[in-house]
PDB file of N, CA and C in Angstrom:
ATOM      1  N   UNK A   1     138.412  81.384  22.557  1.00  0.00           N
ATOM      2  CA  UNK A   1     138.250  81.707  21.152  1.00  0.00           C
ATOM      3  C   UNK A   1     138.905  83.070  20.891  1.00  0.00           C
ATOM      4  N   UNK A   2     139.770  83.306  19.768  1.00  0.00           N
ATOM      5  CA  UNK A   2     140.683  84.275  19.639  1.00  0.00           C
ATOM      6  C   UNK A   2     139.585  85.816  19.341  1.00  0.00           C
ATOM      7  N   UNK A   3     138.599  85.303  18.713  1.00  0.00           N
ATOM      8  CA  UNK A   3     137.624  86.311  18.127  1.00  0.00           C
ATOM      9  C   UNK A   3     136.680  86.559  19.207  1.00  0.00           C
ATOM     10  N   UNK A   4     136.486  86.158  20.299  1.00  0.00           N
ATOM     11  CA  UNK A   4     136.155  86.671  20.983  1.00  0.00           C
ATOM     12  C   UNK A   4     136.616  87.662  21.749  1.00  0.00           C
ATOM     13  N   UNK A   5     138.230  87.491  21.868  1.00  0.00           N
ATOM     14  CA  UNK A   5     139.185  87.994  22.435  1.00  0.00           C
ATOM     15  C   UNK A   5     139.106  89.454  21.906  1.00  0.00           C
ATOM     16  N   UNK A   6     139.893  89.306  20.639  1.00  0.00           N
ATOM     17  CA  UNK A   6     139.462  90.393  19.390  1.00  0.00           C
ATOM     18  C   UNK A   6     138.373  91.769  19.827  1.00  0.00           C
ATOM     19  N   UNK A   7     137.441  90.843  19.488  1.00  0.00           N
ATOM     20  CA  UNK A   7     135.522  91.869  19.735  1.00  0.00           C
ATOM     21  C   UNK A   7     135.971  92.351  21.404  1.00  0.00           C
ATOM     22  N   UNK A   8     136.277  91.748  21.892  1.00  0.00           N
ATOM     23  CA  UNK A   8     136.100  92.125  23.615  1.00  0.00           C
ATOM     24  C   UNK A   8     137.311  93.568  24.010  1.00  0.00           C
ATOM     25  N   UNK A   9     138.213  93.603  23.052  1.00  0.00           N
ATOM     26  CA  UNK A   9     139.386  93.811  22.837  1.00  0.00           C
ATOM     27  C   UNK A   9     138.814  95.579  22.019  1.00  0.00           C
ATOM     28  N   UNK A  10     138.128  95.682  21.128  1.00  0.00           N
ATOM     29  CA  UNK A  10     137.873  96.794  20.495  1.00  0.00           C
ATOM     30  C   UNK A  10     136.362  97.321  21.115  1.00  0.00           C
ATOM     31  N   UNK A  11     135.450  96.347  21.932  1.00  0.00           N
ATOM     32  CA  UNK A  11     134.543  97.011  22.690  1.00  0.00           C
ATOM     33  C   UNK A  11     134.867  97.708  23.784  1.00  0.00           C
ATOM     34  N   UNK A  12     136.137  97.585  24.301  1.00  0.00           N
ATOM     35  CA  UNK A  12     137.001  98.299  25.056  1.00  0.00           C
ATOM     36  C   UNK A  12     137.526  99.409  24.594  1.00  0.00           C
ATOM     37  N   UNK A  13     138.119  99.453  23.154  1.00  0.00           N
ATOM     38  CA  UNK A  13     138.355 100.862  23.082  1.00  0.00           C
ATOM     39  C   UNK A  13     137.704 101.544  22.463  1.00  0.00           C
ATOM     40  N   UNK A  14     136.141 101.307  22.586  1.00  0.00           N
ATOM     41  CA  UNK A  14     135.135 102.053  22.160  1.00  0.00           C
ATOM     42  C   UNK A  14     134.937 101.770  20.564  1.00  0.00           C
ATOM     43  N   UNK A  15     135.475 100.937  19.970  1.00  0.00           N
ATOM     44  CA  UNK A  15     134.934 100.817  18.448  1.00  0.00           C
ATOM     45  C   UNK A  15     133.582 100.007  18.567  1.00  0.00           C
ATOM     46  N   UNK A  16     132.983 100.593  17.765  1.00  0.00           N
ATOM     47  CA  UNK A  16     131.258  99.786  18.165  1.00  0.00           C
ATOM     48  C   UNK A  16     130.986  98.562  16.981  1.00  0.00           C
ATOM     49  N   UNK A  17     131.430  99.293  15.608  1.00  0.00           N
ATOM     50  CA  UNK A  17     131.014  98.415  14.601  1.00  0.00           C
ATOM     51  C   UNK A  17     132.804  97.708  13.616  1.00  0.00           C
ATOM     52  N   UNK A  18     133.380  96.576  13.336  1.00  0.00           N
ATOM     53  CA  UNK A  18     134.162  96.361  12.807  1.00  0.00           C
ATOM     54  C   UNK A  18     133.716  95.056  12.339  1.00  0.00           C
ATOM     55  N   UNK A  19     134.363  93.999  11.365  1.00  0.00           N
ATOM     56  CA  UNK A  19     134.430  93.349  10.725  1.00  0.00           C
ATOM     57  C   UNK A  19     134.523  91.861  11.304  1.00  0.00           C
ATOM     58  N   UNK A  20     134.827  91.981  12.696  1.00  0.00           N
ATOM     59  CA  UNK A  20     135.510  91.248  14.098  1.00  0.00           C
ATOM     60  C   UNK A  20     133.638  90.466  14.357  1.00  0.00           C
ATOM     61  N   UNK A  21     133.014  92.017  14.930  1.00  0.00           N
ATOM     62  CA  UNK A  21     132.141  92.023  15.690  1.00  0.00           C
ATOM     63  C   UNK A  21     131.227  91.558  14.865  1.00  0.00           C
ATOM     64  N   UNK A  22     131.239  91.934  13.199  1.00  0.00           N
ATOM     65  CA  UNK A  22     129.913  91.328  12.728  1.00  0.00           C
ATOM     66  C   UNK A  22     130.175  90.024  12.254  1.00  0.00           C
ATOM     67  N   UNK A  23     130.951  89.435  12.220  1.00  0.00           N
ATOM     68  CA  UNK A  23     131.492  87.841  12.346  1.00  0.00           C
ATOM     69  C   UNK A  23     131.128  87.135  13.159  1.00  0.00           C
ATOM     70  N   UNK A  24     131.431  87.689  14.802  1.00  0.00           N
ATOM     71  CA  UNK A  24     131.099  86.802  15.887  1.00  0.00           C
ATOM     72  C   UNK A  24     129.272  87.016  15.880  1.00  0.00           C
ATOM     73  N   UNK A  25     129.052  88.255  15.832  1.00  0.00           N
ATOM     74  CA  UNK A  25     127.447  88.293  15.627  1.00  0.00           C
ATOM     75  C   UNK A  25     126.863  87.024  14.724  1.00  0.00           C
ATOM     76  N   UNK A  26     127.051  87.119  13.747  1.00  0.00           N
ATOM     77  CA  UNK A  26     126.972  86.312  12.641  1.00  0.00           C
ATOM     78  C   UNK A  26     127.471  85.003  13.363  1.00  0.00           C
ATOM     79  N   UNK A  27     128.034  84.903  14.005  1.00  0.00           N
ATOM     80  CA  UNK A  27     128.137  82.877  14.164  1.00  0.00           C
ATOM     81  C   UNK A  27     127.465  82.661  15.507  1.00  0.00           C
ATOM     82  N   UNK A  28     126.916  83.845  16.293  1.00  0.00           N
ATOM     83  CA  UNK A  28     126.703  83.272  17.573  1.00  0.00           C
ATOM     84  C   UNK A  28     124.723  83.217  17.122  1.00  0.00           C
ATOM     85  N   UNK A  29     124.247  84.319  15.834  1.00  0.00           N
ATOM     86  CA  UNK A  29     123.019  83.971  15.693  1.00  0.00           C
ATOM     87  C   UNK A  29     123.082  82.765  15.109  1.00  0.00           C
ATOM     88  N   UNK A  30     123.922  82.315  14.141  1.00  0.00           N
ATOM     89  CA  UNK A  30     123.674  80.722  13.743  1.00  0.00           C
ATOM     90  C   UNK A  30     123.600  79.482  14.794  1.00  0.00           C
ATOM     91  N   UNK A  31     124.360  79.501  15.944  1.00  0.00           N
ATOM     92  CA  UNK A  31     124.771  79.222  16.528  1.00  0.00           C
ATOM     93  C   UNK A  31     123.251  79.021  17.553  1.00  0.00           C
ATOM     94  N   UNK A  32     122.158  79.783  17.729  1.00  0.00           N
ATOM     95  CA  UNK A  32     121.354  80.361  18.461  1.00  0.00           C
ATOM     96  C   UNK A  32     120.157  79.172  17.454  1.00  0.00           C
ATOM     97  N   UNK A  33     120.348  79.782  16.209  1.00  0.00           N
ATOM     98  CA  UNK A  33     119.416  78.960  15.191  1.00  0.00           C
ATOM     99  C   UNK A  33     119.056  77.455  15.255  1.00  0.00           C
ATOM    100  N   UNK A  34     120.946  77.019  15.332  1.00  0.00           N
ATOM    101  CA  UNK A  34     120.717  75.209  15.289  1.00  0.00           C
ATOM    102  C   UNK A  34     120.235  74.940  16.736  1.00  0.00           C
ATOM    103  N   UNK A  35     120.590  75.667  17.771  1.00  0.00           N
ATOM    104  CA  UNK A  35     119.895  75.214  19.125  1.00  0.00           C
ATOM    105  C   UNK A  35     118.454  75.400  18.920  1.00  0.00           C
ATOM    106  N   UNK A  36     117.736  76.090  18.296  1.00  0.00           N
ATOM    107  CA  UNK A  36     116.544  75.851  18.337  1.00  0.00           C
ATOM    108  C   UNK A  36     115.984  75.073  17.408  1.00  0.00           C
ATOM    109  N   UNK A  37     116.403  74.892  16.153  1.00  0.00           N
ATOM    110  CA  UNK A  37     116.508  73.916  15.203  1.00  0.00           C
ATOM    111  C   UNK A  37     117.606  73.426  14.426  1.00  0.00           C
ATOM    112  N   UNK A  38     117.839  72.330  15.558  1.00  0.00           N
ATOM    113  CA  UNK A  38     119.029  71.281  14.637  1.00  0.00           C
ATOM    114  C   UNK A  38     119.009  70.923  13.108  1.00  0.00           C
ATOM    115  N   UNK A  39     117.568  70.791  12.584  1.00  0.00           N
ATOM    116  CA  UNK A  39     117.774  70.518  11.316  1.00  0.00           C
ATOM    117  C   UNK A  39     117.641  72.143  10.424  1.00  0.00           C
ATOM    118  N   UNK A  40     117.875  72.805  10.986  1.00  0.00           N
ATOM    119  CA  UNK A  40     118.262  74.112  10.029  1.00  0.00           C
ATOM    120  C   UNK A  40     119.524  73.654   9.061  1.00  0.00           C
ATOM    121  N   UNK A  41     119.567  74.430   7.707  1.00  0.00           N
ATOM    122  CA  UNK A  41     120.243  74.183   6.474  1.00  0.00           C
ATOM    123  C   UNK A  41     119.863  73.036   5.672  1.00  0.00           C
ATOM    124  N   UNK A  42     120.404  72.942   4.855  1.00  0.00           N
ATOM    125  CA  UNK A  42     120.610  71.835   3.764  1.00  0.00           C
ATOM    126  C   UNK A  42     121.391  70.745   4.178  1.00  0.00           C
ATOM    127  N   UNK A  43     120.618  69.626   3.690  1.00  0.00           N
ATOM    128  CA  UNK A  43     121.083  67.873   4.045  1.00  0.00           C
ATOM    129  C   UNK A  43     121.886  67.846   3.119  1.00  0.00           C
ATOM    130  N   UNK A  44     123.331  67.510   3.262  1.00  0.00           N
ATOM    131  CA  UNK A  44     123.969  66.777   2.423  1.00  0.00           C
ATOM    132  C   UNK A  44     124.030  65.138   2.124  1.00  0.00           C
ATOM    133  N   UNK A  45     123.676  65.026   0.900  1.00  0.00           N
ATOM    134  CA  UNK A  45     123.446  63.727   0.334  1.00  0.00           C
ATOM    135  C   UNK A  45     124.741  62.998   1.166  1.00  0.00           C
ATOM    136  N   UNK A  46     124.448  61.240   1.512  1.00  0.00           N
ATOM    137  CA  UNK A  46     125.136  60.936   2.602  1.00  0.00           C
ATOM    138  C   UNK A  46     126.602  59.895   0.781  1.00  0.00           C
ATOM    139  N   UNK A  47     126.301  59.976   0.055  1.00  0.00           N
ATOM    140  CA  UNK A  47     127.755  59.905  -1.288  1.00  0.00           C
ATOM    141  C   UNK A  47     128.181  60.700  -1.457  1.00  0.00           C
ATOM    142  N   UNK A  48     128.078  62.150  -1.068  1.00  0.00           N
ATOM    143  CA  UNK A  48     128.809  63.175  -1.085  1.00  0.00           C
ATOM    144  C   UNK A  48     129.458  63.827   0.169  1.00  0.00           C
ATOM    145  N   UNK A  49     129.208  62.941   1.272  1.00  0.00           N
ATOM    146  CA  UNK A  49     130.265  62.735   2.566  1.00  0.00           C
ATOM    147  C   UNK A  49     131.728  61.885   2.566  1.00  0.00           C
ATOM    148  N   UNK A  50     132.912  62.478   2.272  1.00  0.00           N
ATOM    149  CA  UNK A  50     134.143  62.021   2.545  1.00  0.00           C
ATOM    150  C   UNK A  50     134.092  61.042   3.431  1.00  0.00           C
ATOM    151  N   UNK A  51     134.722  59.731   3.089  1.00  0.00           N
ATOM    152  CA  UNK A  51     134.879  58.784   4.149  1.00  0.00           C
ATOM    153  C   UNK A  51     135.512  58.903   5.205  1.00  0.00           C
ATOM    154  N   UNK A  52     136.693  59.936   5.185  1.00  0.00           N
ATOM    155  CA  UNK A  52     137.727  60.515   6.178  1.00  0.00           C
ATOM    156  C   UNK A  52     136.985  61.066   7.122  1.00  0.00           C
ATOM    157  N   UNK A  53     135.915  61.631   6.894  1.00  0.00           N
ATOM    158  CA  UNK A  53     135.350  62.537   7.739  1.00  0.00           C
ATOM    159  C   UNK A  53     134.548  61.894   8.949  1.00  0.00           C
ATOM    160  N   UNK A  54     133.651  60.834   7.791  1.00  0.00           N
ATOM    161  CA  UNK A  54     133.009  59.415   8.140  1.00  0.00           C
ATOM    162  C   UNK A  54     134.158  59.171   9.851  1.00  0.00           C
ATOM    163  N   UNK A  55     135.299  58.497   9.604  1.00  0.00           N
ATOM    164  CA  UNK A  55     136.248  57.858  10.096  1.00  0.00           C
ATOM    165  C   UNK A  55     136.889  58.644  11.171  1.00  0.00           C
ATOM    166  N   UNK A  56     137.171  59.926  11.012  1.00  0.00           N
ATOM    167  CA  UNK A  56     138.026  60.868  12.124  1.00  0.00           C
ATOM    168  C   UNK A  56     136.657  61.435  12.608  1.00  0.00           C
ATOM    169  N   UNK A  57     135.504  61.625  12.129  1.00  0.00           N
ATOM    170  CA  UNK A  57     134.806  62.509  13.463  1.00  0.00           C
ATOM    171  C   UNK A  57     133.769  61.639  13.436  1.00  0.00           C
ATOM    172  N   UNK A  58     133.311  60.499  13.216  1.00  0.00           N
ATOM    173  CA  UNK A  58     132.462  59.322  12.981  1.00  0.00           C
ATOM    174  C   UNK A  58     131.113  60.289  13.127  1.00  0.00           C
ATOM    175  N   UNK A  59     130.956  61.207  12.009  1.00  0.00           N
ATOM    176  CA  UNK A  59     130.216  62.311  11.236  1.00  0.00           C
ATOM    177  C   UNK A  59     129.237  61.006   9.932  1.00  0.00           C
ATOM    178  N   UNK A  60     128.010  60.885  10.299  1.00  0.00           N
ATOM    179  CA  UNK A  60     127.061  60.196   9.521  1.00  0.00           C
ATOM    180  C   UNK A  60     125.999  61.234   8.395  1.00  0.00           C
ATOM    181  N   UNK A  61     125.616  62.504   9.022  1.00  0.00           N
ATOM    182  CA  UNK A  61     124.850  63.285   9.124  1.00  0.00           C
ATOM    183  C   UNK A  61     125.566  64.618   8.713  1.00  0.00           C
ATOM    184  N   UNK A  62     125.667  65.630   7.548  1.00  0.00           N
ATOM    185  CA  UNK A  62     126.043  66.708   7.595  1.00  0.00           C
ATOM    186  C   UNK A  62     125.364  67.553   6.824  1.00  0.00           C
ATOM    187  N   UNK A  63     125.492  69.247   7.071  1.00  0.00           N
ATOM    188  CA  UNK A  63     123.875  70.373   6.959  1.00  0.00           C
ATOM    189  C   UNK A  63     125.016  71.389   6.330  1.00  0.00           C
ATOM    190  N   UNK A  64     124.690  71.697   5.295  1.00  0.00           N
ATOM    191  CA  UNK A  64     124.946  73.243   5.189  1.00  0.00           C
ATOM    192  C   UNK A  64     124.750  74.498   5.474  1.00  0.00           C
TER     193      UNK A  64
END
């Protein structure tokens, strides 16, 4: 992952807080969230799922 790269990249040259780091923060607590609860977010109504999406990731189920 490039943003990991990034964050790993400026914790090296001593920058503590940037825009990088509170991104990956930010997706690795979400990330932390659905492992402990999968149904965290909002159900999207299953007529307001693209059939494409349906079809290329055979995606039944999607959360905001």
């Amino acid at each position: 992952m490039i943003l990991n790269k990034v964050v790993g990249e400026e914790i090296s040259k001593g920058i503590r807080h940037s825009d990088h780091q509170t991104l990956l923060n930010s997706i690795k607590r979400k990330i932390e969230l659905l492992k402990a609860n999968p149904e965290y977010g909002i159900h999207i109504p299953k007529n307001r799922i693209p059939k494409e999406y349906v079809m290329d990731y055979d995606a039944r189920k999607f959360m905001q």
